[in-house]
PDB file of N, CA and C in Angstrom:
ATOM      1  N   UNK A   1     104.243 110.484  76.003  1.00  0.00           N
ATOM      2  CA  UNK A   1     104.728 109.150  76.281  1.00  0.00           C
ATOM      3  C   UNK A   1     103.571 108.357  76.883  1.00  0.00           C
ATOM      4  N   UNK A   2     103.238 107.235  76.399  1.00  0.00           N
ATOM      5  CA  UNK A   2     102.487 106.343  77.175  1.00  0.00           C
ATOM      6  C   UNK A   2     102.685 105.086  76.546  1.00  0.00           C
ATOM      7  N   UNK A   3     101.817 104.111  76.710  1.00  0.00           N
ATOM      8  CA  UNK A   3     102.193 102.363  75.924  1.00  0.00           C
ATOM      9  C   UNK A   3     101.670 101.896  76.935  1.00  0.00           C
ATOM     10  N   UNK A   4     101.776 100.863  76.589  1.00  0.00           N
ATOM     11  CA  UNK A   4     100.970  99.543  77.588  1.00  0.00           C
ATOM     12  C   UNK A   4     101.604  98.685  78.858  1.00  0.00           C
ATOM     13  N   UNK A   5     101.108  98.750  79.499  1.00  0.00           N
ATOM     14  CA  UNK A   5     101.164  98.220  80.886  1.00  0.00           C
ATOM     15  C   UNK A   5     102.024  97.046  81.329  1.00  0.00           C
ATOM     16  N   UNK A   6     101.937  96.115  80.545  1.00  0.00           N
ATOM     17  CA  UNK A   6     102.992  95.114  80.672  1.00  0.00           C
ATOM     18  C   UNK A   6     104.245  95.476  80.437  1.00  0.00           C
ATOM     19  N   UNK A   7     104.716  96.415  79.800  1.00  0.00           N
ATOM     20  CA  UNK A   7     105.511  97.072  79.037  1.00  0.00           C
ATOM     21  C   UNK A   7     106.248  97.521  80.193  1.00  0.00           C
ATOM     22  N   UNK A   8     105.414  98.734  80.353  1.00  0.00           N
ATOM     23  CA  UNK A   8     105.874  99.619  82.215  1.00  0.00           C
ATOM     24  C   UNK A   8     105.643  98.877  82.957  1.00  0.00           C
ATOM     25  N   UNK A   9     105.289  97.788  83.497  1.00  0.00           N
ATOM     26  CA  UNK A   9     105.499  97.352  85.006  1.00  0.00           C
ATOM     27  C   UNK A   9     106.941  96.547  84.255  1.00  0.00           C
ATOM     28  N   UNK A  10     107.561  95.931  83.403  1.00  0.00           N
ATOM     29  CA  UNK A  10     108.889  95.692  83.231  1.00  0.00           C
ATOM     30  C   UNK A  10     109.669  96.498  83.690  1.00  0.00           C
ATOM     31  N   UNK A  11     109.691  98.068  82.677  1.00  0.00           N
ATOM     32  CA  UNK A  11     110.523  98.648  83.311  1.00  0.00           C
ATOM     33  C   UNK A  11     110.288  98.740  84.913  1.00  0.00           C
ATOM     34  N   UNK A  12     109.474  99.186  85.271  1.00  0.00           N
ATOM     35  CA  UNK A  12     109.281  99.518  86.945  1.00  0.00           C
ATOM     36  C   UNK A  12     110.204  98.193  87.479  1.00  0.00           C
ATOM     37  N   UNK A  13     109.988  96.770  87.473  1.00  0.00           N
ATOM     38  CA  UNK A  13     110.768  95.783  87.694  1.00  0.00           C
ATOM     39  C   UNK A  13     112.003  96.161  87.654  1.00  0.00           C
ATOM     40  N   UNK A  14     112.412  96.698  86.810  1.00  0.00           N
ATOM     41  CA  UNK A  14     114.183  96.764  86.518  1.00  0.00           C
ATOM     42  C   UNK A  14     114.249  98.173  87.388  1.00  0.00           C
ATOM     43  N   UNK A  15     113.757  99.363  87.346  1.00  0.00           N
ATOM     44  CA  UNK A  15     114.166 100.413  87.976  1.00  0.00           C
ATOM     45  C   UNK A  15     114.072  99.818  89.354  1.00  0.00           C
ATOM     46  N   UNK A  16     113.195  98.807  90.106  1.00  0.00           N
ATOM     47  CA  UNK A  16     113.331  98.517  91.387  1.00  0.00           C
ATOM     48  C   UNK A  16     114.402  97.666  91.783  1.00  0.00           C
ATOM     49  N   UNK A  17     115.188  96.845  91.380  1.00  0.00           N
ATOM     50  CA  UNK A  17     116.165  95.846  90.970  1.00  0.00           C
ATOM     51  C   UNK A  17     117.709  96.681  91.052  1.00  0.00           C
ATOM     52  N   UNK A  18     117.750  98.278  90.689  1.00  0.00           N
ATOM     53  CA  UNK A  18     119.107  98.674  90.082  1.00  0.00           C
ATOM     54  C   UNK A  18     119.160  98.998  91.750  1.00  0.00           C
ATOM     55  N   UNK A  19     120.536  98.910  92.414  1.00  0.00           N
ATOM     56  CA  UNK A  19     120.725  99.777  93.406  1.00  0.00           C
ATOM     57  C   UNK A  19     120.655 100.976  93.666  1.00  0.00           C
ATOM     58  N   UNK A  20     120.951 101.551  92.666  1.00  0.00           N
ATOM     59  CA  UNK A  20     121.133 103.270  92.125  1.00  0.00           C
ATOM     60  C   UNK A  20     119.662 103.642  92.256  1.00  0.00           C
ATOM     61  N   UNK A  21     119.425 105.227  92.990  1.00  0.00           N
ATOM     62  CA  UNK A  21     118.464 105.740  92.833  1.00  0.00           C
ATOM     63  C   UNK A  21     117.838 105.862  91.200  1.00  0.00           C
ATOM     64  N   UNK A  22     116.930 105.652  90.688  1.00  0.00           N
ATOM     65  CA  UNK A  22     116.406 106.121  89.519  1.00  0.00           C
ATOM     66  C   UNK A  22     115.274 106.815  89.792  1.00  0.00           C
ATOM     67  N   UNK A  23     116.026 108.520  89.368  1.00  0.00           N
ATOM     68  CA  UNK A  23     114.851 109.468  88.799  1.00  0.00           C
ATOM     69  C   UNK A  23     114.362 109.590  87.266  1.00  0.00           C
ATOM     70  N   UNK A  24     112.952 110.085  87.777  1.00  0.00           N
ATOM     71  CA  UNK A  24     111.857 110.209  86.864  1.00  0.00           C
ATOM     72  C   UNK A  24     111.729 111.896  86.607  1.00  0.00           C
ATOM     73  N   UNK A  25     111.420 111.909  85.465  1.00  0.00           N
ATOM     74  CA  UNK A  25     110.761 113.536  85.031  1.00  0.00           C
ATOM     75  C   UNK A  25     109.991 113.491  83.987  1.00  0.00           C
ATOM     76  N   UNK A  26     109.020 114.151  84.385  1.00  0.00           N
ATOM     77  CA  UNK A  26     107.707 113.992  83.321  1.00  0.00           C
ATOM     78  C   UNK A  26     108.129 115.497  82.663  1.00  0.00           C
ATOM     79  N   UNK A  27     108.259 115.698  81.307  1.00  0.00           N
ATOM     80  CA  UNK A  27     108.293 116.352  80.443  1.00  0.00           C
ATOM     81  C   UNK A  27     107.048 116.825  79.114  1.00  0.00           C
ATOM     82  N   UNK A  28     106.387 117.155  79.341  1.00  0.00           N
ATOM     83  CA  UNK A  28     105.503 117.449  78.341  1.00  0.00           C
ATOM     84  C   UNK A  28     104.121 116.514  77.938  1.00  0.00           C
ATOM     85  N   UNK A  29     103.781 115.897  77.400  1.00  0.00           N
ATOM     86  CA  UNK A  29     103.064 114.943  77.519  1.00  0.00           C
ATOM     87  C   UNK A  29     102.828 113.427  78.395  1.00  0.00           C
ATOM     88  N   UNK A  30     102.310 113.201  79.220  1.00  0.00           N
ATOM     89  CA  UNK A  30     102.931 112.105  80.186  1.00  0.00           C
ATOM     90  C   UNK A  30     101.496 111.118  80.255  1.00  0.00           C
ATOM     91  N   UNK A  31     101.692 110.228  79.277  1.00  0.00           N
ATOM     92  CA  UNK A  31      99.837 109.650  79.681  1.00  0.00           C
ATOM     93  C   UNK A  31      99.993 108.217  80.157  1.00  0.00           C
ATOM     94  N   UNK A  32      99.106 107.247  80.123  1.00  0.00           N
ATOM     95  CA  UNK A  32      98.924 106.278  80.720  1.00  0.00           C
ATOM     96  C   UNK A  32     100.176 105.559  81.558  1.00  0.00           C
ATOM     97  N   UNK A  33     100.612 104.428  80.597  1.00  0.00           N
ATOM     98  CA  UNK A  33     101.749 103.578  81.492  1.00  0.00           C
ATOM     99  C   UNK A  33     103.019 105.088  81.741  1.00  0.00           C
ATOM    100  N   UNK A  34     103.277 105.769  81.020  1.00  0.00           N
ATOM    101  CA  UNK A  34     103.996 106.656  81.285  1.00  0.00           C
ATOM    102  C   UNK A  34     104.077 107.648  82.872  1.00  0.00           C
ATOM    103  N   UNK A  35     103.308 108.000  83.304  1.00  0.00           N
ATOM    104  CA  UNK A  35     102.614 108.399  84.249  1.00  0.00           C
ATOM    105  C   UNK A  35     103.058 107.806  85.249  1.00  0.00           C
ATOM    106  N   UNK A  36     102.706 106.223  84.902  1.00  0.00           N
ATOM    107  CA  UNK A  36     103.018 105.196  85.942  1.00  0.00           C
ATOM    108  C   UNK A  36     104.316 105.218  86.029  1.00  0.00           C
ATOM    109  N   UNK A  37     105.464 105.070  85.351  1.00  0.00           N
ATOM    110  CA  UNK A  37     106.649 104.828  85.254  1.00  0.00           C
ATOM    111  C   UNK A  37     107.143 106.302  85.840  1.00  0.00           C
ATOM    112  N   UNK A  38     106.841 107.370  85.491  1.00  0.00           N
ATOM    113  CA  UNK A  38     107.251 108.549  86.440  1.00  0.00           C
ATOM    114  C   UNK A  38     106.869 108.527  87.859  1.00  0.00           C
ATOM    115  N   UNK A  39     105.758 107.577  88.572  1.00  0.00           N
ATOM    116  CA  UNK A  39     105.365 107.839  89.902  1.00  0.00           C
ATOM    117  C   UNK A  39     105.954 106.784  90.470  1.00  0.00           C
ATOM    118  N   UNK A  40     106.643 105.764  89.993  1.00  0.00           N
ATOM    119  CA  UNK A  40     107.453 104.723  90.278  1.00  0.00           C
ATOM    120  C   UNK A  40     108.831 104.863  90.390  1.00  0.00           C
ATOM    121  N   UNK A  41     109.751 105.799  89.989  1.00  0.00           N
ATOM    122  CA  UNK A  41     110.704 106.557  90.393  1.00  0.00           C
ATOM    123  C   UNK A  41     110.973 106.451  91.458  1.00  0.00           C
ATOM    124  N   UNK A  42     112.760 105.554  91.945  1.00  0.00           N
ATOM    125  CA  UNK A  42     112.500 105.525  93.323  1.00  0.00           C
ATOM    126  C   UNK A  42     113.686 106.496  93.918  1.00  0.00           C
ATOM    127  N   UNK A  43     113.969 107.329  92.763  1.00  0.00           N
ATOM    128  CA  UNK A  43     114.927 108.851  93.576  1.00  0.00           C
ATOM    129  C   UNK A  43     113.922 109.795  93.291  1.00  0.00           C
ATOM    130  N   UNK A  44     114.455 110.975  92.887  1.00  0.00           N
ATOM    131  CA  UNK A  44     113.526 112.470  92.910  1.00  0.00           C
ATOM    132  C   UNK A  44     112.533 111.707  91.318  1.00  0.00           C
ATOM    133  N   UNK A  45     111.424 112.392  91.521  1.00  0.00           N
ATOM    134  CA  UNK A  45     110.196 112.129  90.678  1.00  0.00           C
ATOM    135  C   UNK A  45     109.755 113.819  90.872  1.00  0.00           C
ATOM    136  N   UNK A  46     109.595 113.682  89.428  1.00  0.00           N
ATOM    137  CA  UNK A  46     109.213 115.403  89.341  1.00  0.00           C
ATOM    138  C   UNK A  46     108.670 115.689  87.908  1.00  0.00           C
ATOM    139  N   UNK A  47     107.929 116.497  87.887  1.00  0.00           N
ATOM    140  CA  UNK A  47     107.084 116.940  86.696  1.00  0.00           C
ATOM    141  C   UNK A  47     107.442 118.582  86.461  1.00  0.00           C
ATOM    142  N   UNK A  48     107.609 118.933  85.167  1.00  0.00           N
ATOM    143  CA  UNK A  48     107.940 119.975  84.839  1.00  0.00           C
ATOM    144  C   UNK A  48     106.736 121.009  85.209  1.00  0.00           C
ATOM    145  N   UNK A  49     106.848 122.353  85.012  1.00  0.00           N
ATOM    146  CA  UNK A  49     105.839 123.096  85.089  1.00  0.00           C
ATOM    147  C   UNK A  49     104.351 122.877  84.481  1.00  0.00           C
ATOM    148  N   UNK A  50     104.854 122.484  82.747  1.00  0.00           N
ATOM    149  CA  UNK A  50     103.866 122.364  81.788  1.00  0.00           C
ATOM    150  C   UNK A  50     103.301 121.079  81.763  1.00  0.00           C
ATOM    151  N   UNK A  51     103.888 120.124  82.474  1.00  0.00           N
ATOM    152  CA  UNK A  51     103.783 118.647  82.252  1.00  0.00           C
ATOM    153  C   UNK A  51     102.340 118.432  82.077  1.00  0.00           C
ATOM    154  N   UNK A  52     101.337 117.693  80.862  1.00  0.00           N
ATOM    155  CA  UNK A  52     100.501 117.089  81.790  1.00  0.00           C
ATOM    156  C   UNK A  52     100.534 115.351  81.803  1.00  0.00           C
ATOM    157  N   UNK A  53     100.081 115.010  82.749  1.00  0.00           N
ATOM    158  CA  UNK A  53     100.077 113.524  83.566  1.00  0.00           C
ATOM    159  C   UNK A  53      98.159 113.272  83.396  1.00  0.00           C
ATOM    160  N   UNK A  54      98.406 112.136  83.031  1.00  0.00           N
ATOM    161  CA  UNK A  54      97.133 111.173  82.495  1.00  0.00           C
ATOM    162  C   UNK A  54      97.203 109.911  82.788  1.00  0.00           C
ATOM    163  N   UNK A  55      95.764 109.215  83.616  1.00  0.00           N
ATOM    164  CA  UNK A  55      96.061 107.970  83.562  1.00  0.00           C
ATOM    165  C   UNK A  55      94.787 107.308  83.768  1.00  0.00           C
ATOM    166  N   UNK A  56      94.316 106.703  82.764  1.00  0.00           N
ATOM    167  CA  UNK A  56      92.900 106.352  82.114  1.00  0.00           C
ATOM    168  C   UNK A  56      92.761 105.420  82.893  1.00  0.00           C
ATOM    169  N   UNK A  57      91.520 104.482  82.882  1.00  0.00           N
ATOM    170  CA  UNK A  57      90.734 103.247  83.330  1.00  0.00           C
ATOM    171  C   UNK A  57      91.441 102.749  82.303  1.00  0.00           C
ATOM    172  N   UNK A  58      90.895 100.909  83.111  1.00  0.00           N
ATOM    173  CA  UNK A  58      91.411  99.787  81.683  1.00  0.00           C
ATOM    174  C   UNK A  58      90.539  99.875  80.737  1.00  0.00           C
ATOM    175  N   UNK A  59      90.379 100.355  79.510  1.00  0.00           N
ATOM    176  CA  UNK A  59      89.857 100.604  78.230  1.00  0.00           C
ATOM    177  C   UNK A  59      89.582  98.888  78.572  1.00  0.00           C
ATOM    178  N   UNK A  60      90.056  97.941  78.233  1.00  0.00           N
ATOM    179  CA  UNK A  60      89.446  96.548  77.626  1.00  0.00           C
ATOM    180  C   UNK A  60      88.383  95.744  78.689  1.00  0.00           C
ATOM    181  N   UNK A  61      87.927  96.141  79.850  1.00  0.00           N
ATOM    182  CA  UNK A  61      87.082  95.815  80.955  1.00  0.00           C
ATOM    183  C   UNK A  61      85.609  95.471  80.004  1.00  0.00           C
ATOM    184  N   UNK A  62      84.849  95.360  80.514  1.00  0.00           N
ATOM    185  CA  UNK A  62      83.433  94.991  80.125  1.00  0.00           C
ATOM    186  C   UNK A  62      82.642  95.528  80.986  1.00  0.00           C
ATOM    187  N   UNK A  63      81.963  96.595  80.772  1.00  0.00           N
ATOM    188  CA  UNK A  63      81.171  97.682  81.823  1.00  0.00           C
ATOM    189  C   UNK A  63      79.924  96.783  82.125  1.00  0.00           C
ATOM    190  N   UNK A  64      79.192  96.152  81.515  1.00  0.00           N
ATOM    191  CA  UNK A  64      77.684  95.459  81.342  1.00  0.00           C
ATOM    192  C   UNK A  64      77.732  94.547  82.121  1.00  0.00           C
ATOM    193  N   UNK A  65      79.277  94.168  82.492  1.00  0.00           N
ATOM    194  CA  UNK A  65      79.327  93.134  83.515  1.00  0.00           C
ATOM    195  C   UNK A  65      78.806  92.539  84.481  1.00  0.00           C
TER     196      UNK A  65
END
């Protein structure tokens, strides 16, 4: 699971908004905005045994800067 950033800070918006605890579980592949959206979990947040969790630099930056 991963996708782009504008994307997940929406959801994160709405999971912060619901009254209800919302848990997160990272299951198997967990990369960029995904990652984010599991550590943003504002009941139990938890990663499986095998999980792995990834979360890159902004690829579109300009290093030469």
């Amino acid at each position: 699971m991963g996708g782009y950033y504008d994307d997940a800070f929406a959801i994160i918006d709405v999971m912060r908004a619901i009254d209800a605890p919302v848990n997160t579980y990272a299951i198997g592949g967990c990369h960029s905005s995904g990652a984010i959206i599991v550590a943003s979990g504002t009941g139990t947040r938890a990663a499986y045994a095998n999980a792995l969790l990834m979360v890159h630099d902004n690829l579109s930056k300009n290093v030469n800067a």
